[in-house]
C-alpha atoms as a PDB file:
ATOM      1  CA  UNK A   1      -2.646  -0.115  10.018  1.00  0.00           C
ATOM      2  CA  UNK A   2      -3.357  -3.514  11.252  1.00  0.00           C
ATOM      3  CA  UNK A   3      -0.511  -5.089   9.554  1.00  0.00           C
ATOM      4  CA  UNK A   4       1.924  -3.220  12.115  1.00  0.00           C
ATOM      5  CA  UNK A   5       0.206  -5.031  15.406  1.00  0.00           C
ATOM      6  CA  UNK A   6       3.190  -7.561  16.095  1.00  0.00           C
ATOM      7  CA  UNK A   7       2.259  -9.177  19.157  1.00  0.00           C
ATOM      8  CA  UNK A   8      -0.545 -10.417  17.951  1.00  0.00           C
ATOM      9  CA  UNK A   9       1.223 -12.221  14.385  1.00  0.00           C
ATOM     10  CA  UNK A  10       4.203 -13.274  16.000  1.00  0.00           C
ATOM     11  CA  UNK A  11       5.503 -16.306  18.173  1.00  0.00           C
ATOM     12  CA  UNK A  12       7.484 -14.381  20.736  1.00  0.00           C
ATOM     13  CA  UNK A  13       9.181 -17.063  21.511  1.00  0.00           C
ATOM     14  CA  UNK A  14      11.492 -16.832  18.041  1.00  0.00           C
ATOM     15  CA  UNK A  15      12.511 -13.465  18.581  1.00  0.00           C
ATOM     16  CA  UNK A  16      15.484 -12.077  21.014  1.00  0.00           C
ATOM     17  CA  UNK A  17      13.794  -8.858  21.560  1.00  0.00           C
ATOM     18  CA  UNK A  18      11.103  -5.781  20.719  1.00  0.00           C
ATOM     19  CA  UNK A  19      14.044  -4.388  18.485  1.00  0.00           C
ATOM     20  CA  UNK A  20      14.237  -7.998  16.243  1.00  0.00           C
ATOM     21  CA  UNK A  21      10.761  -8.038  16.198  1.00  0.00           C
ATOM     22  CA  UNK A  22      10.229  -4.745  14.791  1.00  0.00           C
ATOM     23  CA  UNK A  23      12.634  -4.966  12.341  1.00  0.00           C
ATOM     24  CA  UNK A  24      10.876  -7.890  10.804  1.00  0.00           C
ATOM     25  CA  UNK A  25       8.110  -6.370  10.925  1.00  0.00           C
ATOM     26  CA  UNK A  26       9.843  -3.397   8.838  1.00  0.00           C
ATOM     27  CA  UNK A  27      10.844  -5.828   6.694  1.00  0.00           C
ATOM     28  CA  UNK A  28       7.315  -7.783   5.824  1.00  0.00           C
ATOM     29  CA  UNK A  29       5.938  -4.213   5.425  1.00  0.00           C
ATOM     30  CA  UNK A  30       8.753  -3.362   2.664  1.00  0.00           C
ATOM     31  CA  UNK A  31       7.983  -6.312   0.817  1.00  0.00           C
ATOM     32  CA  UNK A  32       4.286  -5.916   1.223  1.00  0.00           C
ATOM     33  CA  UNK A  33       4.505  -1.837  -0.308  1.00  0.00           C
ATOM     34  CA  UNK A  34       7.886  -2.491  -2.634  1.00  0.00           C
ATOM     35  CA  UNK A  35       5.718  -2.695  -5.822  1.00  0.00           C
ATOM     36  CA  UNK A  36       3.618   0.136  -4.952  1.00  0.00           C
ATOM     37  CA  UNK A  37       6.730   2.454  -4.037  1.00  0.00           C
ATOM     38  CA  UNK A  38       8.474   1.418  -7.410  1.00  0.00           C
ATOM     39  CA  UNK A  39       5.362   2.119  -9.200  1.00  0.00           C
ATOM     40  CA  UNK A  40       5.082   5.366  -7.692  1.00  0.00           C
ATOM     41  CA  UNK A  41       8.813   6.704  -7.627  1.00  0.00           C
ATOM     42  CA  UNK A  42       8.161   5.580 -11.740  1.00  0.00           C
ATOM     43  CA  UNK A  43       5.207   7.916 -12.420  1.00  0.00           C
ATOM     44  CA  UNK A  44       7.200  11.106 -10.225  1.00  0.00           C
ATOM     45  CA  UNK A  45       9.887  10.570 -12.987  1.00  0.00           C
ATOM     46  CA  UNK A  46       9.055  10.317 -15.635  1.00  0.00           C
ATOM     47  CA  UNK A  47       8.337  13.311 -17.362  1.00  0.00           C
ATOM     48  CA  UNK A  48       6.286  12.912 -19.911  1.00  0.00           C
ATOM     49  CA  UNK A  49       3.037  12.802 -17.601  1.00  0.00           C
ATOM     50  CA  UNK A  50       1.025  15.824 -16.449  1.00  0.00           C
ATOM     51  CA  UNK A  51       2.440  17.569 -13.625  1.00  0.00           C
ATOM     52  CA  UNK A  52      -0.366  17.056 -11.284  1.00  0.00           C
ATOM     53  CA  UNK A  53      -0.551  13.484 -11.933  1.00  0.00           C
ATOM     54  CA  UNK A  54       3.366  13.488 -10.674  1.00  0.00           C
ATOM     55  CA  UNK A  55       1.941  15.845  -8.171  1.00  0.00           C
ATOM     56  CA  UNK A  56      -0.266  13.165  -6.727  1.00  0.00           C
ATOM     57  CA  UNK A  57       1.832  10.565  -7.185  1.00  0.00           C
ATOM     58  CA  UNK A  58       4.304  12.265  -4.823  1.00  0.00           C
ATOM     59  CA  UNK A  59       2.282  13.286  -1.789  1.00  0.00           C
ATOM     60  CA  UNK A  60       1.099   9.816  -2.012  1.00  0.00           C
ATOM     61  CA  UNK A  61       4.503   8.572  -1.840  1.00  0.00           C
ATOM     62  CA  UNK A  62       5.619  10.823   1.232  1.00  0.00           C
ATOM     63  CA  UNK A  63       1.615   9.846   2.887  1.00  0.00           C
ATOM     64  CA  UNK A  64       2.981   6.206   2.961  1.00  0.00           C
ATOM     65  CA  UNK A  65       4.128   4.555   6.172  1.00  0.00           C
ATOM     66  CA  UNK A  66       7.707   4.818   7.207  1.00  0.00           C
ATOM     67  CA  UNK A  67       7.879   1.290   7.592  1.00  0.00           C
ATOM     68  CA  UNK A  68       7.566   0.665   3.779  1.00  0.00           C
ATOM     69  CA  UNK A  69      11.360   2.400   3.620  1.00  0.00           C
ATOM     70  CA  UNK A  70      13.910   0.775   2.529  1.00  0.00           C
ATOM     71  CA  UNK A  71      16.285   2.755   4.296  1.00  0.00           C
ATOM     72  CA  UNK A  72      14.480   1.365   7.657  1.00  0.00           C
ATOM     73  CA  UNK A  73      15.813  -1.758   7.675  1.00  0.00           C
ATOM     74  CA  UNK A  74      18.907  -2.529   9.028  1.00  0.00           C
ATOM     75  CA  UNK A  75      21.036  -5.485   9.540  1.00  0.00           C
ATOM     76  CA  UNK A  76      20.535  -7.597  12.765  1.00  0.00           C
ATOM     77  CA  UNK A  77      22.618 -10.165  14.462  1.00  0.00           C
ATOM     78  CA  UNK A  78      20.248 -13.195  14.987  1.00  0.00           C
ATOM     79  CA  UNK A  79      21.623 -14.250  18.400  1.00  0.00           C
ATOM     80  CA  UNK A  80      21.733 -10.713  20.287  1.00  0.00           C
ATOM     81  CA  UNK A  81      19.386  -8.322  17.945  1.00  0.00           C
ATOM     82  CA  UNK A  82      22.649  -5.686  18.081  1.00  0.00           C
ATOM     83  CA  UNK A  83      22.881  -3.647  14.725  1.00  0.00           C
ATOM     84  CA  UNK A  84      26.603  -2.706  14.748  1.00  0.00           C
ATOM     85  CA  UNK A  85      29.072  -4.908  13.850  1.00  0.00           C
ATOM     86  CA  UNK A  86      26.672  -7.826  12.221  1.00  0.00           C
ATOM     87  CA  UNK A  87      28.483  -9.608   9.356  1.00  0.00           C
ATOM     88  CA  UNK A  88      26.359 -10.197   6.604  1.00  0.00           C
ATOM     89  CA  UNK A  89      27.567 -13.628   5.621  1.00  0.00           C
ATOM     90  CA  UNK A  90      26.581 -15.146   8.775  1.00  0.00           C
ATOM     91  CA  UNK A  91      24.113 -12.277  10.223  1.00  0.00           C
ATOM     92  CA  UNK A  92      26.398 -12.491  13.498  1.00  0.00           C
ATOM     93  CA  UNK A  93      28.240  -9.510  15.140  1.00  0.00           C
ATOM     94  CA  UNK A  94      31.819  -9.855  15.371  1.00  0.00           C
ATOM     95  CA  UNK A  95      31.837 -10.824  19.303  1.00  0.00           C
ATOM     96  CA  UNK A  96      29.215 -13.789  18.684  1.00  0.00           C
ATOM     97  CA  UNK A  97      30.644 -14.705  15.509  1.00  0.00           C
ATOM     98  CA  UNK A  98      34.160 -15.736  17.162  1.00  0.00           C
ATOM     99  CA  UNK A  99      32.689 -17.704  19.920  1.00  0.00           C
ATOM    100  CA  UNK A 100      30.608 -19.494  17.785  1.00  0.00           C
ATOM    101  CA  UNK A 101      33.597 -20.066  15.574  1.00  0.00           C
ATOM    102  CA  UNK A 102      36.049 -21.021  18.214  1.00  0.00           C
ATOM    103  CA  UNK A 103      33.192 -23.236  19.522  1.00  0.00           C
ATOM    104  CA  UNK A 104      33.226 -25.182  16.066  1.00  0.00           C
ATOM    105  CA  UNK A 105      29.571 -24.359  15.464  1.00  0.00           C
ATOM    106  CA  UNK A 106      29.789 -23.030  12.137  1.00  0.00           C
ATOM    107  CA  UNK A 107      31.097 -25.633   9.433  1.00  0.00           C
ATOM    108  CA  UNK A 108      33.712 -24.180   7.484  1.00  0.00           C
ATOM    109  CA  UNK A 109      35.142 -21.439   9.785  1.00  0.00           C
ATOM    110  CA  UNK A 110      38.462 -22.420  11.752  1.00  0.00           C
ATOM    111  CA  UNK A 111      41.267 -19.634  13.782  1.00  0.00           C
ATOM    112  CA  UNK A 112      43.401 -18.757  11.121  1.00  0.00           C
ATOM    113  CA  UNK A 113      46.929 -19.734  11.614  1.00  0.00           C
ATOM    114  CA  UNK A 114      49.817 -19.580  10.266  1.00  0.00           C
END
């Protein structure tokens, strides 16, 4: 469980708040287990294997961290941390995506008009 410490393996500095920096840390641990959960979710299918080996293979699954997820990560806006509204293009929510395009600070993006 030493992989989840994030003070320590972090600049803070980087990071907007505790809710950014968690979230990346969900998201090293995903890529960290992803291999290990595929291999795993592979052996509870597939049928052809004894059913305590699947039987195994499944409580080992659920004994995992929650981190490891996939469904635990979620989009972030990487000026404000907020999870609603982010754009995926430019990982911006809505609000901070205008004012940085009506600033001119993203190349290619100009108020429509018409």
């Amino acid at each position: 469980m030493s992989m989840f410490n994030r003070a320590k393996k972090f600049d803070l500095g980087c990071f907007v708040n505790i809710k950014t920096i968690r979230d990346h840390t969900k998201r090293v641990a995903f890529a960290a287990h992803e291999a290990e959960r595929q291999a795993l979710r592979y052996t509870i299918r597939n049928t052809t294997l004894p059913q305590r080996t699947r039987a195994i293979a499944q409580l080992q699954l659920s004994q995992m961290h929650c981190y490891t997820r996939p469904t635990q990560i979620r989009n972030r806006c990487i000026m404000g941390g907020k999870e609603r509204g982010v754009l995926r293009d430019f990982k911006m929510t809505r609000y901070n995506f205008r004012l940085q395009a009506l600033a001119g600070n993203i190349p290619g993006v100009k108020k429509a008009s018409w």
